[in-house]
PDB file of N, CA and C in Angstrom:
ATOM      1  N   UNK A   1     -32.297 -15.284  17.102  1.00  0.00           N
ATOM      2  CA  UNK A   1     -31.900 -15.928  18.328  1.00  0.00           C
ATOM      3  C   UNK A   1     -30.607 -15.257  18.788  1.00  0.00           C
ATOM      4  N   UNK A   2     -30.615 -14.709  19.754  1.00  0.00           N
ATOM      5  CA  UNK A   2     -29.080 -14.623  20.253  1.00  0.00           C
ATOM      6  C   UNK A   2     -28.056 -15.482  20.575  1.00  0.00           C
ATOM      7  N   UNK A   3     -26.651 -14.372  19.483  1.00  0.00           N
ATOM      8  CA  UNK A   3     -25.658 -15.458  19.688  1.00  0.00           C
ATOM      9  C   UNK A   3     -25.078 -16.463  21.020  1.00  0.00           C
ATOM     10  N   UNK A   4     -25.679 -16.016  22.027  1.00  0.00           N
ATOM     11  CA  UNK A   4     -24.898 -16.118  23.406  1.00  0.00           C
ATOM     12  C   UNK A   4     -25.968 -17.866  23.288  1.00  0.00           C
ATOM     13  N   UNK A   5     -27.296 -17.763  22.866  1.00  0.00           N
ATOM     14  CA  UNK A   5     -28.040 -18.812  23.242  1.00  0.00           C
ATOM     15  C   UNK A   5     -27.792 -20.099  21.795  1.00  0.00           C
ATOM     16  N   UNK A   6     -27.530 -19.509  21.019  1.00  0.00           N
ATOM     17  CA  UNK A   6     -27.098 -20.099  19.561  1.00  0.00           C
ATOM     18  C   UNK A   6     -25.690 -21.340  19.905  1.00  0.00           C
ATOM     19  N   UNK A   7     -25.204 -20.372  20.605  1.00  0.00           N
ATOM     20  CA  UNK A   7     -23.422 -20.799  21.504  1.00  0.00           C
ATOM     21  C   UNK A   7     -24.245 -22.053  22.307  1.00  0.00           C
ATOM     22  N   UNK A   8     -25.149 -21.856  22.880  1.00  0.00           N
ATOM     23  CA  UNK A   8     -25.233 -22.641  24.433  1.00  0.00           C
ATOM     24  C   UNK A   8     -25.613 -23.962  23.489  1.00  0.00           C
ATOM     25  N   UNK A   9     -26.606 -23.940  22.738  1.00  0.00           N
ATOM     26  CA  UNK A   9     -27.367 -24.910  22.065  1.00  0.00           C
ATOM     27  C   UNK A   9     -26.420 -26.077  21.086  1.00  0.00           C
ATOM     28  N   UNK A  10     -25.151 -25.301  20.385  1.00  0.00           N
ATOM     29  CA  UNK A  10     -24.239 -25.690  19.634  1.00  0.00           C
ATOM     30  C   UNK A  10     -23.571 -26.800  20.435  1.00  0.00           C
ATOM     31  N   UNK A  11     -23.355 -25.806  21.843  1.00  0.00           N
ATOM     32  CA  UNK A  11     -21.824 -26.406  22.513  1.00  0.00           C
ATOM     33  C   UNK A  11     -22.569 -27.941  23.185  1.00  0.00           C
ATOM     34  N   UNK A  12     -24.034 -27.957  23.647  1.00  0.00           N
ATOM     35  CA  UNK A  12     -24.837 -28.883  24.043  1.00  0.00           C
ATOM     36  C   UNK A  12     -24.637 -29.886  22.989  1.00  0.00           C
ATOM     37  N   UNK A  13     -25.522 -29.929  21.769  1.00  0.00           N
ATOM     38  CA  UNK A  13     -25.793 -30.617  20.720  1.00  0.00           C
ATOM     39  C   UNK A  13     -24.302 -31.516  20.080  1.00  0.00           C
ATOM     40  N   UNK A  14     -22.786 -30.661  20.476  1.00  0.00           N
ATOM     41  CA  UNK A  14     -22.102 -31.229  19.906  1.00  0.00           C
ATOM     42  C   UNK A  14     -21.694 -32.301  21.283  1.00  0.00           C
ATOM     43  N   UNK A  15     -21.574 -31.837  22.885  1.00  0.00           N
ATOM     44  CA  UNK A  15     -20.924 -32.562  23.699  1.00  0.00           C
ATOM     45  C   UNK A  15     -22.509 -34.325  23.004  1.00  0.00           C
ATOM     46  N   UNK A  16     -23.661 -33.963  22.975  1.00  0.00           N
ATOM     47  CA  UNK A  16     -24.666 -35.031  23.029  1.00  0.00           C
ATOM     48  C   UNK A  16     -23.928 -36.295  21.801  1.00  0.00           C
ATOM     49  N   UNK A  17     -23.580 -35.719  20.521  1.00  0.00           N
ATOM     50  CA  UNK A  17     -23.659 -36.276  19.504  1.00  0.00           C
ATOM     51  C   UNK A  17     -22.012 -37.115  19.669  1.00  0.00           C
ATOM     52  N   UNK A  18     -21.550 -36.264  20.374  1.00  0.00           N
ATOM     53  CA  UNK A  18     -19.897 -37.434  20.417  1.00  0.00           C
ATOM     54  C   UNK A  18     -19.975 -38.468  21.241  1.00  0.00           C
ATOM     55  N   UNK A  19     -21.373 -38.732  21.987  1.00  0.00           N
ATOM     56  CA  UNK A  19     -21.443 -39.472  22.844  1.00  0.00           C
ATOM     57  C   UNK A  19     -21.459 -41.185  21.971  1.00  0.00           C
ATOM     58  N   UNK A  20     -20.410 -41.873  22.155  1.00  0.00           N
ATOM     59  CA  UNK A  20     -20.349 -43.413  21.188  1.00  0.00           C
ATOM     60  C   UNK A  20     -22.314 -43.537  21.343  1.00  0.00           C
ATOM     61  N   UNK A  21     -22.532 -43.984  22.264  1.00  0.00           N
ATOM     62  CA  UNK A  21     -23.813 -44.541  22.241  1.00  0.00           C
ATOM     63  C   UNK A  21     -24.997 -43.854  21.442  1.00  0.00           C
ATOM     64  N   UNK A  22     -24.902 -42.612  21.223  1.00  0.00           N
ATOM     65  CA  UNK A  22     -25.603 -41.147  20.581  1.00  0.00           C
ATOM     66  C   UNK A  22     -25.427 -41.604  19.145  1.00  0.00           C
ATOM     67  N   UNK A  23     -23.729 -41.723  18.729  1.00  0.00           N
ATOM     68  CA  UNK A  23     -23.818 -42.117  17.519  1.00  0.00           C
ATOM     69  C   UNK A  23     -23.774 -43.180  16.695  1.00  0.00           C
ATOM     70  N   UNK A  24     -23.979 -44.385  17.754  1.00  0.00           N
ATOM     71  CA  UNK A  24     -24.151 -46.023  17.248  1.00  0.00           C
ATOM     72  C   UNK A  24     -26.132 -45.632  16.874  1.00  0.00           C
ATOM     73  N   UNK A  25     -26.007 -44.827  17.513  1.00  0.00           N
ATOM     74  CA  UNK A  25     -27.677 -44.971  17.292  1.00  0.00           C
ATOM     75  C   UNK A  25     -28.579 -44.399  16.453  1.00  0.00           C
ATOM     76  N   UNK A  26     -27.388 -43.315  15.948  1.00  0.00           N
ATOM     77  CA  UNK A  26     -27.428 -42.378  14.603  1.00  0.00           C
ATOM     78  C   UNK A  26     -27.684 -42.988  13.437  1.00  0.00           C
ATOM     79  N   UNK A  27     -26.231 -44.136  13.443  1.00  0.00           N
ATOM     80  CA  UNK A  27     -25.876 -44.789  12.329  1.00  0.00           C
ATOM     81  C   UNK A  27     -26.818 -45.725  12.136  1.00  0.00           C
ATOM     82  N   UNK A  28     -27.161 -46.765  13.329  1.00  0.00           N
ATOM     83  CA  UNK A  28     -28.261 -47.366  12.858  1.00  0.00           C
ATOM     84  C   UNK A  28     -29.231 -47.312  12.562  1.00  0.00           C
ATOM     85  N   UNK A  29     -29.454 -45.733  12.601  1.00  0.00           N
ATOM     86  CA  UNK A  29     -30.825 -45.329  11.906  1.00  0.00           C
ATOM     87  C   UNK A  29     -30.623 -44.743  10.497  1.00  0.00           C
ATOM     88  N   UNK A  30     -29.321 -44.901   9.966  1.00  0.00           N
ATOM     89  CA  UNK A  30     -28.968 -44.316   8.974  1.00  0.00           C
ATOM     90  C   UNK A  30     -28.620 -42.795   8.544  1.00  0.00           C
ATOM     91  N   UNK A  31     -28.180 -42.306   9.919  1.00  0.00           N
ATOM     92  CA  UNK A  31     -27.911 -40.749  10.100  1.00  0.00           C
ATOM     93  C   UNK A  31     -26.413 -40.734  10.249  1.00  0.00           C
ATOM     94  N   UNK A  32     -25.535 -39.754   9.818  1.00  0.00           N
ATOM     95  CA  UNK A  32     -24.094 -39.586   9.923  1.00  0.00           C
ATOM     96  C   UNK A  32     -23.952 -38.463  11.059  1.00  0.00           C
ATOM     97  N   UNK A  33     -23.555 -38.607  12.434  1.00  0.00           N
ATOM     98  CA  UNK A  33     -23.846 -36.855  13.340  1.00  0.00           C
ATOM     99  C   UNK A  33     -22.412 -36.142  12.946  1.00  0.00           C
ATOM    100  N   UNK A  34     -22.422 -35.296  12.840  1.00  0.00           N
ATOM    101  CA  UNK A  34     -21.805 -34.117  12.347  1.00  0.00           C
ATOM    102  C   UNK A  34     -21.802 -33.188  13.072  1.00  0.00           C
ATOM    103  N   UNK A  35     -21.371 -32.649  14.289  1.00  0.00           N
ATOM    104  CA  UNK A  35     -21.786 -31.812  15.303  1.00  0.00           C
ATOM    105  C   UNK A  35     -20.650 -30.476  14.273  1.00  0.00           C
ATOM    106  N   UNK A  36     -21.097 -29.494  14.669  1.00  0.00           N
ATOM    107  CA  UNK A  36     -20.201 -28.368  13.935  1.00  0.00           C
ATOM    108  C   UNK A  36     -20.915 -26.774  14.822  1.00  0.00           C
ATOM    109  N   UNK A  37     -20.409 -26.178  14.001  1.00  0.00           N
ATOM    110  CA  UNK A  37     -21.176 -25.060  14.690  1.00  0.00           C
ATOM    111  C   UNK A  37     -21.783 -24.060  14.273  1.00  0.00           C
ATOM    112  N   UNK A  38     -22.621 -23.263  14.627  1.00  0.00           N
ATOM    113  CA  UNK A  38     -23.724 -22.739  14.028  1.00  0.00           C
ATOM    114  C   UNK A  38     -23.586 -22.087  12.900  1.00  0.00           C
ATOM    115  N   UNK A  39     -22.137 -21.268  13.039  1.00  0.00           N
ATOM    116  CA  UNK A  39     -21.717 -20.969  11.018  1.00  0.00           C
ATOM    117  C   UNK A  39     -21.916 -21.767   9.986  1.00  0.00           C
ATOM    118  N   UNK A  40     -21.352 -22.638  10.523  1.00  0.00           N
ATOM    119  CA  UNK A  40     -20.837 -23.713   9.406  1.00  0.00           C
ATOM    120  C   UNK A  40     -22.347 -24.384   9.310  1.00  0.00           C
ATOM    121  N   UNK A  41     -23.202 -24.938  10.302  1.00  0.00           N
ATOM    122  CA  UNK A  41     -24.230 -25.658   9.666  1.00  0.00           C
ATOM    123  C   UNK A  41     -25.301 -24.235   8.472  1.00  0.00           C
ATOM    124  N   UNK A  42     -25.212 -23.070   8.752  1.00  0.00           N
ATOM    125  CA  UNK A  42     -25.795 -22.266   8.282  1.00  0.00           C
ATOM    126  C   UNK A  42     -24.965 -22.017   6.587  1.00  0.00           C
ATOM    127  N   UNK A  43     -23.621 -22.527   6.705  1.00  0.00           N
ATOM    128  CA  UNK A  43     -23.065 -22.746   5.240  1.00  0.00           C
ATOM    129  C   UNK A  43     -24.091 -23.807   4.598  1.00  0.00           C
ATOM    130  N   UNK A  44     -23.937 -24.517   5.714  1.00  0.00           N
ATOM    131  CA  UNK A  44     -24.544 -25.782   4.753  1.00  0.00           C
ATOM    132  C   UNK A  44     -25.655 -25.817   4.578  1.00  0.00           C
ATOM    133  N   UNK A  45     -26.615 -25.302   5.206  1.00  0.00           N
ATOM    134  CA  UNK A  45     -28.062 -25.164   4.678  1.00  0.00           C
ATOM    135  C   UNK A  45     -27.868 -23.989   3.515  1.00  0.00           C
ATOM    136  N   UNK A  46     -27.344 -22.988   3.207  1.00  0.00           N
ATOM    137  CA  UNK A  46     -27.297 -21.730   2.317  1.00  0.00           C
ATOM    138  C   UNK A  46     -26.699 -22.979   0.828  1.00  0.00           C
ATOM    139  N   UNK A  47     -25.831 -23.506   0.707  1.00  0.00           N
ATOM    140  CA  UNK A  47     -25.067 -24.151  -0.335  1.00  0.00           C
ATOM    141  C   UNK A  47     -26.305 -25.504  -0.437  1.00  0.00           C
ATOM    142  N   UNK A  48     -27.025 -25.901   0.791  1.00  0.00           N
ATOM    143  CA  UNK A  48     -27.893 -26.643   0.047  1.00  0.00           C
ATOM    144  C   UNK A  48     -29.107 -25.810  -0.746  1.00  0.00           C
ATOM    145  N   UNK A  49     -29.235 -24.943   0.019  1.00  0.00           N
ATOM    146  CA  UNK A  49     -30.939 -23.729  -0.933  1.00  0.00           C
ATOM    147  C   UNK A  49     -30.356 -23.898  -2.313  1.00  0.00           C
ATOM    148  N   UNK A  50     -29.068 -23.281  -2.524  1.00  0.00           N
ATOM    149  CA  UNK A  50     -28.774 -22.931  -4.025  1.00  0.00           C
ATOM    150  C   UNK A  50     -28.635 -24.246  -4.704  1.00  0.00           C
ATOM    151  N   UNK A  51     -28.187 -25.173  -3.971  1.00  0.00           N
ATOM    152  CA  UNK A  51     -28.287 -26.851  -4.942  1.00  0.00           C
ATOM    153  C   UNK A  51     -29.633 -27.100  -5.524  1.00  0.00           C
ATOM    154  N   UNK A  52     -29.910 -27.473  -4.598  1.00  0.00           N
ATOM    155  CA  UNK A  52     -31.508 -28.382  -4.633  1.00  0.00           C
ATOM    156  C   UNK A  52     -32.388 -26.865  -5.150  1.00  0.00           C
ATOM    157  N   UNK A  53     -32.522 -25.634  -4.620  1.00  0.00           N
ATOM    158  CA  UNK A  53     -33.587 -24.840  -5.519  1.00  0.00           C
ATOM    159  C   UNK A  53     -33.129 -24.477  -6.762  1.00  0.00           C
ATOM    160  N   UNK A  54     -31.737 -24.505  -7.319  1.00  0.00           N
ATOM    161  CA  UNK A  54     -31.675 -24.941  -9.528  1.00  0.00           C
ATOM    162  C   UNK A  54     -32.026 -26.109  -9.554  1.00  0.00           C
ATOM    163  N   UNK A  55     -31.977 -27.490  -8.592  1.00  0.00           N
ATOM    164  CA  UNK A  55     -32.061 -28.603  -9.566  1.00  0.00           C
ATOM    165  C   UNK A  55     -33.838 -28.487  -9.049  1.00  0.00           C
ATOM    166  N   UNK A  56     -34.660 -27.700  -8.298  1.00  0.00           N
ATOM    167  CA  UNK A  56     -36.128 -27.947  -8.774  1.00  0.00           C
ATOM    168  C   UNK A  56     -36.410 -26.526  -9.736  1.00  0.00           C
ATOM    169  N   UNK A  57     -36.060 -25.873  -9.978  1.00  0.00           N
ATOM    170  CA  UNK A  57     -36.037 -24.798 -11.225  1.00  0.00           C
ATOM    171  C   UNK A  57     -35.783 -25.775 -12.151  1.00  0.00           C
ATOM    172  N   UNK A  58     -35.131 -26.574 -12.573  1.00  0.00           N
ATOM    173  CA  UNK A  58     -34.544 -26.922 -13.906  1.00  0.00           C
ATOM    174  C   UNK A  58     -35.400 -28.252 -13.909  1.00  0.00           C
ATOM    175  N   UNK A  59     -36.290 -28.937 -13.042  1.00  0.00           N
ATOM    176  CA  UNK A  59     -37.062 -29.998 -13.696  1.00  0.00           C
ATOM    177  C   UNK A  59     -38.610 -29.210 -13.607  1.00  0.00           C
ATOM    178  N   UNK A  60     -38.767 -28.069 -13.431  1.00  0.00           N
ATOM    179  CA  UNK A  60     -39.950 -27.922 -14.015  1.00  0.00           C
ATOM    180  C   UNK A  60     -41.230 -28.307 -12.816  1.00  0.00           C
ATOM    181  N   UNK A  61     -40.748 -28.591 -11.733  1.00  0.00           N
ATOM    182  CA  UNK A  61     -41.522 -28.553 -10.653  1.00  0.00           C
ATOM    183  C   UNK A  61     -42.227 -27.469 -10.223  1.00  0.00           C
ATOM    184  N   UNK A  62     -43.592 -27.806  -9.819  1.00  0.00           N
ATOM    185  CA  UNK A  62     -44.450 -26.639  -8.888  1.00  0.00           C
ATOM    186  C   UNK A  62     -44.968 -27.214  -7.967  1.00  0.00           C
ATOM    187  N   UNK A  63     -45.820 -26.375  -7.370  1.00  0.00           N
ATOM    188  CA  UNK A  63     -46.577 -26.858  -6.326  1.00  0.00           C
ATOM    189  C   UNK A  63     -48.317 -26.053  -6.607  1.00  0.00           C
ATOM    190  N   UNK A  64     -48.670 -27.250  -6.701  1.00  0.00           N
ATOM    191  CA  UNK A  64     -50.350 -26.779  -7.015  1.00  0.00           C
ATOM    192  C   UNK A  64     -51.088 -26.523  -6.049  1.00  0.00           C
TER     193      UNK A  64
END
Protein backbone atom coordinates (compact mmCIF):
# COMPACT_ATOMS: atom_id res chain seq x y z
CA UNK A 1 0.00 0.00 0.00
CA UNK A 2 1.44 3.34 -0.38
CA UNK A 3 2.72 5.33 2.30
CA UNK A 4 0.87 8.52 1.20
CA UNK A 5 -2.57 6.23 1.41
CA UNK A 6 -1.37 4.26 4.69
CA UNK A 7 -1.03 8.22 6.10
CA UNK A 8 -4.63 9.06 4.83
CA UNK A 9 -6.25 5.89 6.44
CA UNK A 10 -4.20 6.33 9.90
CA UNK A 11 -4.91 10.08 10.16
CA UNK A 12 -8.91 9.09 9.40
CA UNK A 13 -9.12 6.05 11.79
CA UNK A 14 -7.43 8.04 14.58
CA UNK A 15 -9.61 11.59 14.12
CA UNK A 16 -12.94 8.51 14.12
CA UNK A 17 -11.75 6.69 17.33
CA UNK A 18 -11.23 9.98 19.63
CA UNK A 19 -14.62 10.65 18.89
CA UNK A 20 -16.26 10.25 22.97
CA UNK A 21 -19.26 8.59 21.33
CA UNK A 22 -16.82 6.13 18.98
CA UNK A 23 -15.27 5.19 22.18
CA UNK A 24 -18.21 4.78 24.74
CA UNK A 25 -19.14 2.35 22.14
CA UNK A 26 -15.85 0.58 21.95
CA UNK A 27 -15.85 0.05 25.57
CA UNK A 28 -19.16 -1.22 25.75
CA UNK A 29 -18.43 -3.70 23.52
CA UNK A 30 -15.43 -4.51 25.37
CA UNK A 31 -12.78 -2.99 22.96
CA UNK A 32 -10.00 -0.46 24.31
CA UNK A 33 -9.43 2.15 20.84
CA UNK A 34 -5.95 2.85 20.62
CA UNK A 35 -5.59 4.97 17.55
CA UNK A 36 -1.62 5.08 16.81
CA UNK A 37 0.02 4.92 13.69
CA UNK A 38 0.84 2.66 11.13
CA UNK A 39 4.51 1.89 12.59
CA UNK A 40 3.63 1.37 15.73
CA UNK A 41 0.43 -0.81 15.09
CA UNK A 42 2.85 -2.91 12.72
CA UNK A 43 5.21 -3.18 16.08
CA UNK A 44 2.46 -4.54 17.57
CA UNK A 45 1.27 -7.06 15.33
CA UNK A 46 5.29 -8.23 14.68
CA UNK A 47 5.78 -8.56 18.86
CA UNK A 48 2.39 -10.25 18.82
CA UNK A 49 3.55 -13.09 15.77
CA UNK A 50 6.62 -13.80 18.01
CA UNK A 51 4.35 -14.10 21.36
CA UNK A 52 1.52 -16.11 20.50
CA UNK A 53 3.57 -18.22 17.50
CA UNK A 54 6.27 -19.76 20.68
CA UNK A 55 3.37 -20.03 22.94
CA UNK A 56 1.54 -22.31 19.92
CA UNK A 57 5.06 -24.01 19.15
CA UNK A 58 5.44 -24.88 22.76
CA UNK A 59 1.84 -26.47 23.36
CA UNK A 60 2.15 -28.73 20.61
CA UNK A 61 -0.63 -27.41 18.44
CA UNK A 62 -1.43 -28.20 14.68
CA UNK A 63 -3.80 -27.85 12.36
CA UNK A 64 -5.23 -30.97 10.66
Amino acid sequence: MPAAVAQKISQDLTRVLSEPGVQAKMRELGAEPAPSSPEAFADVLKKDRQKWGEIVRLSGASVD
